[in-house]
C-alpha atoms as a PDB file:
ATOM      1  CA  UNK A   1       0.000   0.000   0.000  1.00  0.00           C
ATOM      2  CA  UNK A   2       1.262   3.685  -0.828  1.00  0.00           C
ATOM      3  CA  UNK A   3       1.777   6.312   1.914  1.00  0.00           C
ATOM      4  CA  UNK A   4       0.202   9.586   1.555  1.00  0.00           C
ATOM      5  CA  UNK A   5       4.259  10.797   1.597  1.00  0.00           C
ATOM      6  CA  UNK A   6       4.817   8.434  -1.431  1.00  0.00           C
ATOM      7  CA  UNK A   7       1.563   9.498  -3.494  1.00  0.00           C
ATOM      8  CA  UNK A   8       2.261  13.040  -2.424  1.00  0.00           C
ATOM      9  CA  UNK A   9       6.039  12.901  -3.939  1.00  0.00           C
ATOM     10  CA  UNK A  10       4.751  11.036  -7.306  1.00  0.00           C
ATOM     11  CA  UNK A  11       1.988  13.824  -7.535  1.00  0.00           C
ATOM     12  CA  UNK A  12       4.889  16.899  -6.793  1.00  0.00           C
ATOM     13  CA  UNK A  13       7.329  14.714  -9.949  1.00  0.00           C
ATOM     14  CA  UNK A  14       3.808  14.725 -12.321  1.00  0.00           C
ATOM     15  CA  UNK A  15       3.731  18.350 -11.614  1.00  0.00           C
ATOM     16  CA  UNK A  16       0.476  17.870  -9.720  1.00  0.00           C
ATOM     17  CA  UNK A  17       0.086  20.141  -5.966  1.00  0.00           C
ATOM     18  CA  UNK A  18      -0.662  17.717  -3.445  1.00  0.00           C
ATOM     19  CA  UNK A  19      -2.919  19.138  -0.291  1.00  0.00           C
ATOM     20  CA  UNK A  20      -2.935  17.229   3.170  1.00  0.00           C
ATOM     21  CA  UNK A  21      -6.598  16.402   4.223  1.00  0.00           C
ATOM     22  CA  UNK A  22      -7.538  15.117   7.568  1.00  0.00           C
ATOM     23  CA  UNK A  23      -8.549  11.646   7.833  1.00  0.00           C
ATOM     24  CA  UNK A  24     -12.017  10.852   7.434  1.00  0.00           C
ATOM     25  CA  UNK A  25     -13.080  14.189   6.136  1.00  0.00           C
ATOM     26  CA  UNK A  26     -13.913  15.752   2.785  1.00  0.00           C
ATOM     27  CA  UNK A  27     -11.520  19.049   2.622  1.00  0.00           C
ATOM     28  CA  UNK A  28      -8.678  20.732   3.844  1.00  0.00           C
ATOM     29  CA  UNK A  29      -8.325  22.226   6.668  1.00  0.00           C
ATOM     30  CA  UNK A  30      -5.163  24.495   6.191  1.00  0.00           C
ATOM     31  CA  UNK A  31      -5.569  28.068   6.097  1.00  0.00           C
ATOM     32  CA  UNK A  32      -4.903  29.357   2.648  1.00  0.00           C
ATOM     33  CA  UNK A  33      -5.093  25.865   0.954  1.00  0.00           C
ATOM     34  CA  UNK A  34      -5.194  26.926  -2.628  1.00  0.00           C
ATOM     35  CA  UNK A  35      -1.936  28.776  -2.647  1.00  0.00           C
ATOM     36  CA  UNK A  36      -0.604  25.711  -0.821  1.00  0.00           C
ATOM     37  CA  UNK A  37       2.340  24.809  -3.034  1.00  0.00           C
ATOM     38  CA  UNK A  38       3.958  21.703  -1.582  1.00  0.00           C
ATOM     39  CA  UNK A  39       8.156  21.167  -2.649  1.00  0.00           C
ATOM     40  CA  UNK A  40       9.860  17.513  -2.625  1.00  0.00           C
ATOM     41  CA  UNK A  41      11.625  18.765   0.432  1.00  0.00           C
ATOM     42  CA  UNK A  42       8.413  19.961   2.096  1.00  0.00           C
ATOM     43  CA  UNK A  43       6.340  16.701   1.704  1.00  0.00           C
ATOM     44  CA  UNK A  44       7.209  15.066   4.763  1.00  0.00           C
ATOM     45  CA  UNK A  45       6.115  17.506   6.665  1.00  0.00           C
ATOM     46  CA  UNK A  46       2.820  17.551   5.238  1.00  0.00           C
ATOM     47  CA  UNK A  47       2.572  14.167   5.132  1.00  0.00           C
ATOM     48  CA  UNK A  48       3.697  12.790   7.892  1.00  0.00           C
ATOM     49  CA  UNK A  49       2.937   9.281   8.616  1.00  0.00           C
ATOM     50  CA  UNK A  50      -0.115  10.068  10.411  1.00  0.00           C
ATOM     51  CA  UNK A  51      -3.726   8.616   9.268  1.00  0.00           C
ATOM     52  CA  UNK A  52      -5.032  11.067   6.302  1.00  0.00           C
ATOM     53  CA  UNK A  53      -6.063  12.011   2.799  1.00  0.00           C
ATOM     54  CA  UNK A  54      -4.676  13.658   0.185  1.00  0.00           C
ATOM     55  CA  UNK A  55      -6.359  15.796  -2.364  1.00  0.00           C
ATOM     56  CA  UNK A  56      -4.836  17.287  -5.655  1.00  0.00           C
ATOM     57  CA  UNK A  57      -4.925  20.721  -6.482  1.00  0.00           C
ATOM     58  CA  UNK A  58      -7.057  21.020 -10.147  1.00  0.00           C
ATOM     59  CA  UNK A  59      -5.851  23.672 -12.943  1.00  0.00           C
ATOM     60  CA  UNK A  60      -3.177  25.838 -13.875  1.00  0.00           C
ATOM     61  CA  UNK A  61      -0.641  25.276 -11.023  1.00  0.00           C
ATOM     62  CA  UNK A  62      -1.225  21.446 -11.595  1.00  0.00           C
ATOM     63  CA  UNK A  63      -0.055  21.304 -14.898  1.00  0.00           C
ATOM     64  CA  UNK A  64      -3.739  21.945 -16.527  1.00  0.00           C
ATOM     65  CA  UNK A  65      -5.370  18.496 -14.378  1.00  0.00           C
ATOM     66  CA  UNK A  66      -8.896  18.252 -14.709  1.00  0.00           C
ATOM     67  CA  UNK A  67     -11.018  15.853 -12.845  1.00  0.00           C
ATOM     68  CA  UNK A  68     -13.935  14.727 -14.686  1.00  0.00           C
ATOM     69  CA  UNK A  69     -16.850  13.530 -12.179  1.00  0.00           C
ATOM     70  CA  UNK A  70     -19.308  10.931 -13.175  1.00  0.00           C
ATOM     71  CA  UNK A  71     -21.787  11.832 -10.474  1.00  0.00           C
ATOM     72  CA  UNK A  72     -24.814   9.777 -12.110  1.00  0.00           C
ATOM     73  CA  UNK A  73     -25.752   6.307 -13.751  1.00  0.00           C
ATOM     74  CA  UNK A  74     -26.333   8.131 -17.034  1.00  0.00           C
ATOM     75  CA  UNK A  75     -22.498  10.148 -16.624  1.00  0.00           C
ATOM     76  CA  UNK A  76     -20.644   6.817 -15.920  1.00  0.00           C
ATOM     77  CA  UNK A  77     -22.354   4.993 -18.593  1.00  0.00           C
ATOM     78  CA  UNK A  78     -21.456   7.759 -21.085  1.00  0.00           C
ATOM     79  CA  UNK A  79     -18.318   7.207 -20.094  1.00  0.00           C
ATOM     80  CA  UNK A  80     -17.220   4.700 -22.484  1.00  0.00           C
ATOM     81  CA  UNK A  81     -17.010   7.852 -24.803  1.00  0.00           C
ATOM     82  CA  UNK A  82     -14.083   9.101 -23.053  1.00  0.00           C
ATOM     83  CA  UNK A  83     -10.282   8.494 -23.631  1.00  0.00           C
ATOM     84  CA  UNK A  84      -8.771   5.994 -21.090  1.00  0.00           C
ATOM     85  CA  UNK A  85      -7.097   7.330 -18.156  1.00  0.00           C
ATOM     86  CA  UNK A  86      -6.383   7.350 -14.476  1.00  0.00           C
ATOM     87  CA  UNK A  87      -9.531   6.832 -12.497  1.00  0.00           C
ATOM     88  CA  UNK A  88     -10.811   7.411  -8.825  1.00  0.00           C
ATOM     89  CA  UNK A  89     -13.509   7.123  -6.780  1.00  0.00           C
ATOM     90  CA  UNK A  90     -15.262   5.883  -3.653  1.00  0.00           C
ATOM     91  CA  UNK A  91     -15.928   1.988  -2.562  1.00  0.00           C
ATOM     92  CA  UNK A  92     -19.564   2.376  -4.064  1.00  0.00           C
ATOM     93  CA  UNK A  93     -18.265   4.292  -7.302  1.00  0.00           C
ATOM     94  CA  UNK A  94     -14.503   3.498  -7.921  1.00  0.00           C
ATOM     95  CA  UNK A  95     -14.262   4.832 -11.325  1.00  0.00           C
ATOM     96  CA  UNK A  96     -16.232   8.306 -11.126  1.00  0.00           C
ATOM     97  CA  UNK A  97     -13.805  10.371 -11.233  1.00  0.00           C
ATOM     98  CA  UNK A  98     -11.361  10.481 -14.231  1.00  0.00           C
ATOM     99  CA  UNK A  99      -8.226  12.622 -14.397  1.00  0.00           C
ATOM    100  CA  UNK A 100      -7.163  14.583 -18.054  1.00  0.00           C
ATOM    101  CA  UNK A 101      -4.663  17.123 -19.047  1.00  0.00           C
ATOM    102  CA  UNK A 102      -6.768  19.858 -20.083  1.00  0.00           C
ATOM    103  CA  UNK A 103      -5.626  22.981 -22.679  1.00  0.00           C
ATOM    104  CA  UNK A 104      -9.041  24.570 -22.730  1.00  0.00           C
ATOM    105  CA  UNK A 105      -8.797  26.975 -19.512  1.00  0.00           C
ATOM    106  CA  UNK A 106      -5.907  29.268 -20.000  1.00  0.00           C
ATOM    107  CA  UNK A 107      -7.064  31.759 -17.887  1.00  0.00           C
ATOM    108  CA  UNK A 108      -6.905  30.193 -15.140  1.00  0.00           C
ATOM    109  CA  UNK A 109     -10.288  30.898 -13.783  1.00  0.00           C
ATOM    110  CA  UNK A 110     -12.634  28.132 -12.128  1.00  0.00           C
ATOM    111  CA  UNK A 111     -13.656  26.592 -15.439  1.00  0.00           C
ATOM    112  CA  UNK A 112     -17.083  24.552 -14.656  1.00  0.00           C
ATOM    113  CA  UNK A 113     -18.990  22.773 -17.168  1.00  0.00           C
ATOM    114  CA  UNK A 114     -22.028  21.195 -15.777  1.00  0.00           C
ATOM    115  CA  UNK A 115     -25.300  19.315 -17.681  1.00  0.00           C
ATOM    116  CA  UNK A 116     -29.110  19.919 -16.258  1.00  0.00           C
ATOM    117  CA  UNK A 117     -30.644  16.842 -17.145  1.00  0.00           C
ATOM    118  CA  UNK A 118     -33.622  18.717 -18.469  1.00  0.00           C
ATOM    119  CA  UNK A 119     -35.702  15.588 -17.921  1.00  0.00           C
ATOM    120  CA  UNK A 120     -35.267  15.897 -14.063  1.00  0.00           C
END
């Protein structure tokens, strides 16, 4: 099994910005998360051994990583249109989420795309 430390350092060498989250919760918890930039050298003191999550950072300052979420039946069956990649999820739903290099954002702004099922 990987240790956050060891996930956290292969996220840093993708060029991916690796926050700490507590274990068992959703989020961070660090003030000023988003500018958190994590170096090789920092890592262990982020992650530290103890019991906890990691998240990702998404956008610009993570190379352009997108996270694609499949949050229905419909979404994850549609899937099959996508390219293959790395995939994530929960124990009920371990491939909703699925991770892509994106080029369409340069901004850098939150870039959202959602879909209203206008049936529901």
């Amino acid at each position: 099994m990987t240790t956050a430390l060891e996930a956290a350092l292969i996220y840093i060498r993708r060029g991916w910005r690796p926050i700490p989250v507590p274990y068992r919760k959703k989020g961070p918890e660090l003030t000023d998360w988003p500018s958190l930039r994590i170096s090789e050298a920092e890592a262990p003191r982020y992650f530290n051994g103890a019991k906890q999550n990691i998240g990702v950072l998404l956008g610009p300052c993570s190379n352009n990583l997108c996270d694609v979420d499949l949050d229905s039946d419909e979404a994850i069956a549609a899937a099959v249109l996508l390219p293959e990649t790395m995939t994530f999820g929960r124990a009920s739903t371990p491939a909703a989420h699925r991770l892509y290099i994106c080029r369409t954002n340069p901004t850098g702004r939150k870039a959202v795309v959602g879909f209203k099922d206008p049936l529901r």
